[in-house]
C-alpha atoms as a PDB file:
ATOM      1  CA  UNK A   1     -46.549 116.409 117.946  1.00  0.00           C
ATOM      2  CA  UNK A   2     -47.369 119.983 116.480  1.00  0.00           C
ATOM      3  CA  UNK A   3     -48.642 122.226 118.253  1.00  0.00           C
ATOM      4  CA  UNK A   4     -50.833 125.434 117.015  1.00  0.00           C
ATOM      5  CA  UNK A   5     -49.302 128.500 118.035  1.00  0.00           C
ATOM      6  CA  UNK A   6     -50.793 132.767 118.092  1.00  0.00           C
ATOM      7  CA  UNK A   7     -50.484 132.557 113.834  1.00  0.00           C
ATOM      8  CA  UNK A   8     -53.586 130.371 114.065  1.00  0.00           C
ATOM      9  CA  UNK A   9     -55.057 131.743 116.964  1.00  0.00           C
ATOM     10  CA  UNK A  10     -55.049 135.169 115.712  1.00  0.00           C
ATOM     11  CA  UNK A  11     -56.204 133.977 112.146  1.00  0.00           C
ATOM     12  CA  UNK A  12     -59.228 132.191 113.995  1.00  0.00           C
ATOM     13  CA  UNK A  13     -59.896 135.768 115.876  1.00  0.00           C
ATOM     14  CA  UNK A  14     -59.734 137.600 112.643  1.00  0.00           C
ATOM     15  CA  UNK A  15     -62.368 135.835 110.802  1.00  0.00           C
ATOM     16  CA  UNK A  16     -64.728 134.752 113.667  1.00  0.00           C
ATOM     17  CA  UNK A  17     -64.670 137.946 115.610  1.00  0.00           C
ATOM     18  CA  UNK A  18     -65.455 138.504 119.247  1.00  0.00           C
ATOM     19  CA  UNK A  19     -69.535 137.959 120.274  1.00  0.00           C
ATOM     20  CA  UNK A  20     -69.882 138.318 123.602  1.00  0.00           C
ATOM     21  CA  UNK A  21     -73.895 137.394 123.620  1.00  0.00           C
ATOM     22  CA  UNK A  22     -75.475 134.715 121.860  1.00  0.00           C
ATOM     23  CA  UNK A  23     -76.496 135.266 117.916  1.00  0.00           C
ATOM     24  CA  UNK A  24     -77.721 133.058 115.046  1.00  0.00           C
ATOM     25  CA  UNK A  25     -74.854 133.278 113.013  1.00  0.00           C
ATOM     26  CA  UNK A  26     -76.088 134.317 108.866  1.00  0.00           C
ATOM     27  CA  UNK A  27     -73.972 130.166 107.879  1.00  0.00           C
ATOM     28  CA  UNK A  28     -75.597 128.361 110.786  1.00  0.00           C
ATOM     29  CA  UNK A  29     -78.432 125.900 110.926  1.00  0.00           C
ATOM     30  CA  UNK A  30     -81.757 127.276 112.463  1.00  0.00           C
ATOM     31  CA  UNK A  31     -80.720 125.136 115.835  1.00  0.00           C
ATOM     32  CA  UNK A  32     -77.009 126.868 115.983  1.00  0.00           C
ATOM     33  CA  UNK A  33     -76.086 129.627 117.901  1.00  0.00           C
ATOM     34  CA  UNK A  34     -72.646 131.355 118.628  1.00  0.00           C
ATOM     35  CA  UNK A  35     -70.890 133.078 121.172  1.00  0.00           C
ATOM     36  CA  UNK A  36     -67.560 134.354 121.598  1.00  0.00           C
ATOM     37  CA  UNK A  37     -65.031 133.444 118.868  1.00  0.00           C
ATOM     38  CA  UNK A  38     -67.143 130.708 117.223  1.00  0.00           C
ATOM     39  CA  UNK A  39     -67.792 128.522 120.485  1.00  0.00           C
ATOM     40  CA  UNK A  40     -71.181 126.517 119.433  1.00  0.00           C
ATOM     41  CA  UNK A  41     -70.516 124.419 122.190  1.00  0.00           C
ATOM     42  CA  UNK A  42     -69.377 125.167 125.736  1.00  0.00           C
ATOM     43  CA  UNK A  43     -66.440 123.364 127.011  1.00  0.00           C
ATOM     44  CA  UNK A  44     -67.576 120.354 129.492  1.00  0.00           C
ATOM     45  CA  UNK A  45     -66.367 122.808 132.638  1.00  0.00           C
ATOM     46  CA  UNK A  46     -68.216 125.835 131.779  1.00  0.00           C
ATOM     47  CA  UNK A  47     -72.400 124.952 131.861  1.00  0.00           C
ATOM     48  CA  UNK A  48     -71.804 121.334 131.500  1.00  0.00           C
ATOM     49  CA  UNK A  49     -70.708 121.207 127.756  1.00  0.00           C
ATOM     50  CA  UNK A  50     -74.191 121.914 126.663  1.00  0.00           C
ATOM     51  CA  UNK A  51     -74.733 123.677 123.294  1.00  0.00           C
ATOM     52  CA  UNK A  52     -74.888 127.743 123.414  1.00  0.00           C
ATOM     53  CA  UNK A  53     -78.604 128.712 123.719  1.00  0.00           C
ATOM     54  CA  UNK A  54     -80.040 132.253 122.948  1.00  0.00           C
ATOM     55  CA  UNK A  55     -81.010 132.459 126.589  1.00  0.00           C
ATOM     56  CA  UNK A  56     -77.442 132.090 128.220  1.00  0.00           C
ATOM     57  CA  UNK A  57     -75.487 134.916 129.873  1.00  0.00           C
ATOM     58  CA  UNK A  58     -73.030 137.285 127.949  1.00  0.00           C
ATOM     59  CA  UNK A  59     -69.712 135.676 128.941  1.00  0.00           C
ATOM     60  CA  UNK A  60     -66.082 137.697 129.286  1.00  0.00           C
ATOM     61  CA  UNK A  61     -63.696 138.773 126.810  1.00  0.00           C
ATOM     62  CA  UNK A  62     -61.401 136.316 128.958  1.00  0.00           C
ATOM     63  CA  UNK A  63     -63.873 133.333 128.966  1.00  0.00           C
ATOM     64  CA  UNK A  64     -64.286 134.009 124.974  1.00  0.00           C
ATOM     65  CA  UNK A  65     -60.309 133.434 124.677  1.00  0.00           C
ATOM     66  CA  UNK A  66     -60.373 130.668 127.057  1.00  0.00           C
ATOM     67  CA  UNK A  67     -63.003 128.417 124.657  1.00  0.00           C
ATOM     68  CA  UNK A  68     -61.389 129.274 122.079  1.00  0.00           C
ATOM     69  CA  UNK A  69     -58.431 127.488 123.183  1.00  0.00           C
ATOM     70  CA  UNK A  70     -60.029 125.023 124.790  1.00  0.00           C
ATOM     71  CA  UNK A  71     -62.052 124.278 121.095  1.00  0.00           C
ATOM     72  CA  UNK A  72     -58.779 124.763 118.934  1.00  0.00           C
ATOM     73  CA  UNK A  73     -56.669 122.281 121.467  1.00  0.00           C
ATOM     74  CA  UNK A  74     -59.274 119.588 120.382  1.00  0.00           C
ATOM     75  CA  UNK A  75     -59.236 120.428 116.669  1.00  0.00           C
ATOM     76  CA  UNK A  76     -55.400 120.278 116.697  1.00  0.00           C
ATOM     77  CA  UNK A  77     -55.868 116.678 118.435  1.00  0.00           C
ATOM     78  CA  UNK A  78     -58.344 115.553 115.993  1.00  0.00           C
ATOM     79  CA  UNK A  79     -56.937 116.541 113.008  1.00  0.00           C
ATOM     80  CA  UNK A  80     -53.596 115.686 114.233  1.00  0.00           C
ATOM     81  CA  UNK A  81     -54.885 112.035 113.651  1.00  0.00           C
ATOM     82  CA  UNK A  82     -55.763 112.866 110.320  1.00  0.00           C
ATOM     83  CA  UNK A  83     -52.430 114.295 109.006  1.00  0.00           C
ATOM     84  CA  UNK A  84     -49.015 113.083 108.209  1.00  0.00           C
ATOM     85  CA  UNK A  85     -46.712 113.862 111.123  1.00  0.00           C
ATOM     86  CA  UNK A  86     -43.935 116.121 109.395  1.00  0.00           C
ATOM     87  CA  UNK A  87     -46.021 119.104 108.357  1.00  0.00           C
ATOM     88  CA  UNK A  88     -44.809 122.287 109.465  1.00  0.00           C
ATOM     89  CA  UNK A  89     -46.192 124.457 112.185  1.00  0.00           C
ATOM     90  CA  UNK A  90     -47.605 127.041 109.541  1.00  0.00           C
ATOM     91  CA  UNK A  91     -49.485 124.179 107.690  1.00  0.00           C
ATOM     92  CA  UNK A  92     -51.062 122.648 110.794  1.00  0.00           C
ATOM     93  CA  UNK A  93     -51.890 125.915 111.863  1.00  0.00           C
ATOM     94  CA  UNK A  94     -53.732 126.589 108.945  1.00  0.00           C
ATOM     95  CA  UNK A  95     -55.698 122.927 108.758  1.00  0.00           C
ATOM     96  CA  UNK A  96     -56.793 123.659 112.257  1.00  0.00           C
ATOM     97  CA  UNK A  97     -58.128 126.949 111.066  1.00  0.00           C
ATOM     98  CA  UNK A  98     -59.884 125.534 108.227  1.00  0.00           C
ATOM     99  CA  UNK A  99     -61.147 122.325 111.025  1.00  0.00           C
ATOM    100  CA  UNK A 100     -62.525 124.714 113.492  1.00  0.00           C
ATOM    101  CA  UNK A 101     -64.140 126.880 110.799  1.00  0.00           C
ATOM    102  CA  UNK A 102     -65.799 123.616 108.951  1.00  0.00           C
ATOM    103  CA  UNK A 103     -65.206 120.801 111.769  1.00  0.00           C
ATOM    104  CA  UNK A 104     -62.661 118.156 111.463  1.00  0.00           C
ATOM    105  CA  UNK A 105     -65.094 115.793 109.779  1.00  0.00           C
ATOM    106  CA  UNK A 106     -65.143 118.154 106.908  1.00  0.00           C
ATOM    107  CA  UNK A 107     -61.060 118.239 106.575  1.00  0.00           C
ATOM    108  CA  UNK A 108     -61.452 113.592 107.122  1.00  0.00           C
ATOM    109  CA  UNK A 109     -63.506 113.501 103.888  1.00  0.00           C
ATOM    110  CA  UNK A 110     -61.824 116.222 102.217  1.00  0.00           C
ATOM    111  CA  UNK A 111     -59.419 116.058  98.689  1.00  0.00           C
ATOM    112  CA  UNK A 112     -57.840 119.032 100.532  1.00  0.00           C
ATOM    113  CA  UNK A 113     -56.489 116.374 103.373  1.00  0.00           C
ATOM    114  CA  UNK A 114     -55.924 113.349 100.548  1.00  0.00           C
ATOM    115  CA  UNK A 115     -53.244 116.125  99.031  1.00  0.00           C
ATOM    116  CA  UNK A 116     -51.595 117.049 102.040  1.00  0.00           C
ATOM    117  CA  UNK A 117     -51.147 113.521 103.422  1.00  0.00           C
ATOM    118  CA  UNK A 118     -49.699 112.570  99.875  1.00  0.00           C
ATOM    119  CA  UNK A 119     -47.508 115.759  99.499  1.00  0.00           C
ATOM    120  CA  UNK A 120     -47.833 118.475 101.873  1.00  0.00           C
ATOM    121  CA  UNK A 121     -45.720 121.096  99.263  1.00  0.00           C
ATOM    122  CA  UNK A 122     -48.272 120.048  96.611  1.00  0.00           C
ATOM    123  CA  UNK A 123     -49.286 123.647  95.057  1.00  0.00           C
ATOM    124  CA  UNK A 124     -52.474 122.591  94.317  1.00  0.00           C
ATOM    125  CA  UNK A 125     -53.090 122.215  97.464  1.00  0.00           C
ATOM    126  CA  UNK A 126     -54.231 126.259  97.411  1.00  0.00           C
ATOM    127  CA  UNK A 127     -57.198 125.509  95.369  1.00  0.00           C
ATOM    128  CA  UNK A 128     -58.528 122.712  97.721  1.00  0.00           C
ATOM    129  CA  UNK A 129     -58.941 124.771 100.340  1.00  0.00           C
ATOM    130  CA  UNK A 130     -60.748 127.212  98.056  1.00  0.00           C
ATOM    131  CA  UNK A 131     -63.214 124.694  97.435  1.00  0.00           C
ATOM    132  CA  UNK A 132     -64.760 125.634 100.769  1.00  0.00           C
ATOM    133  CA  UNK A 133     -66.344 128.868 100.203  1.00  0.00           C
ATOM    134  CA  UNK A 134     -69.773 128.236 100.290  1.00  0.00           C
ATOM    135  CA  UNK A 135     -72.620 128.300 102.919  1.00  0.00           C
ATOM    136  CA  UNK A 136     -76.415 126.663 102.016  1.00  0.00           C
ATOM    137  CA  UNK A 137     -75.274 126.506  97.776  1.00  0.00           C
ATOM    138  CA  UNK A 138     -73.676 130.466  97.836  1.00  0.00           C
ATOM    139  CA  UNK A 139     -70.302 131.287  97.776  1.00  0.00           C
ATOM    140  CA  UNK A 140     -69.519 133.433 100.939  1.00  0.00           C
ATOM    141  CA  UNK A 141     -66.861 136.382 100.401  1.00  0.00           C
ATOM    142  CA  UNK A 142     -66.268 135.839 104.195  1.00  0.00           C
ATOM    143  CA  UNK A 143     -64.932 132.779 103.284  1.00  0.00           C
ATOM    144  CA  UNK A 144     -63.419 132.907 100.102  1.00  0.00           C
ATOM    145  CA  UNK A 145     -61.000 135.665 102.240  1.00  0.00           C
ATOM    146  CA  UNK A 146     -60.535 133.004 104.982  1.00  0.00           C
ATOM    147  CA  UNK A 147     -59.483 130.230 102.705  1.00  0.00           C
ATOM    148  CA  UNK A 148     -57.095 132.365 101.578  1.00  0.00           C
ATOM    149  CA  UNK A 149     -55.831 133.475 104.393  1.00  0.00           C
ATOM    150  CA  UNK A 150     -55.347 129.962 105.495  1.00  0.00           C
ATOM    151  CA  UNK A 151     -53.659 129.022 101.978  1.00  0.00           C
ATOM    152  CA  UNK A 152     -51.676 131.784 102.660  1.00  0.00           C
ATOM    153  CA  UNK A 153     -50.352 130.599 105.689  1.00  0.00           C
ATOM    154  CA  UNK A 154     -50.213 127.240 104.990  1.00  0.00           C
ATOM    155  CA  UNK A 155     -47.379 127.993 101.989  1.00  0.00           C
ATOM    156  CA  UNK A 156     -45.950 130.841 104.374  1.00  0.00           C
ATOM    157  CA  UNK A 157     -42.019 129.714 105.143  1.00  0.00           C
ATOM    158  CA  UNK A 158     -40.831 129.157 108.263  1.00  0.00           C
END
């Protein structure tokens, strides 16, 4: 099985950035808040899994990086259910991105995932993942750079 590897941590870090207080992200719902690199949702071993609240306590630079990896490891084994098994590490790397960004429902019902399982070298595949660049009806320039970034690296050689 592929594993993700620092190319899609770091590209995760770059594009969520590091909160370490709860905020109403500008892309969520009303009912969403964020801390750390994204996390929406604690990890089940850290304040019993329950969703991040605007009440809860700043957390650590360290616990930030820890549900992070906690929340990508789950993505990877999600999506990894989703995907043909003989994609490289650069173009798992990048799906995960794109699943932790948009959840891994988003990449199951996606034409983005339909190309990839058919032909993972498919060229088009670039402009699927553009596709996904908009939050409530607006395109996002936040997100048109991420979805290239992740294009990026999913056609980067190994």
């Amino acid at each position: 099985m592929i594993r993700f590897n620092n190319d899609c941590i770091n590209l995760i870090k770059s594009f969520e950035g590091l909160v370490l207080t709860p905020y109403h992200g500008a892309a969520d719902r009303a009912d969403v808040f964020t801390i750390g690199y994204g996390t929406i949702k604690y990890p089940s071993s850290y304040m019993g899994g329950k969703m991040v609240a605007m009440s809860d306590p700043s957390i650590t630079p360290e616990l930030a990086t820890e549900f992070l990896n906690i929340e990508v490891k789950r993505v990877a084994d999600a999506i990894d259910l989703l995907l043909r098994d003989d994609l490289t590490i650069n173009q798992f790397n990048a799906l995960i991105s794109f699943g932790y960004n948009l959840g891994d429902q988003a990449l199951k019902n996606s034409t983005l995932r339909l190309k990839v399982n058919a032909d993972p070298y498919d060229a088009t595949i670039g402009r699927e993942f553009l596709k996904w660049c908009h939050s409530n009806g607006e395109v996002v320039e936040g997100l048109i750079r991420r979805r290239k970034a992740e294009s990026e690296l999913y056609f980067k050689p190994i």
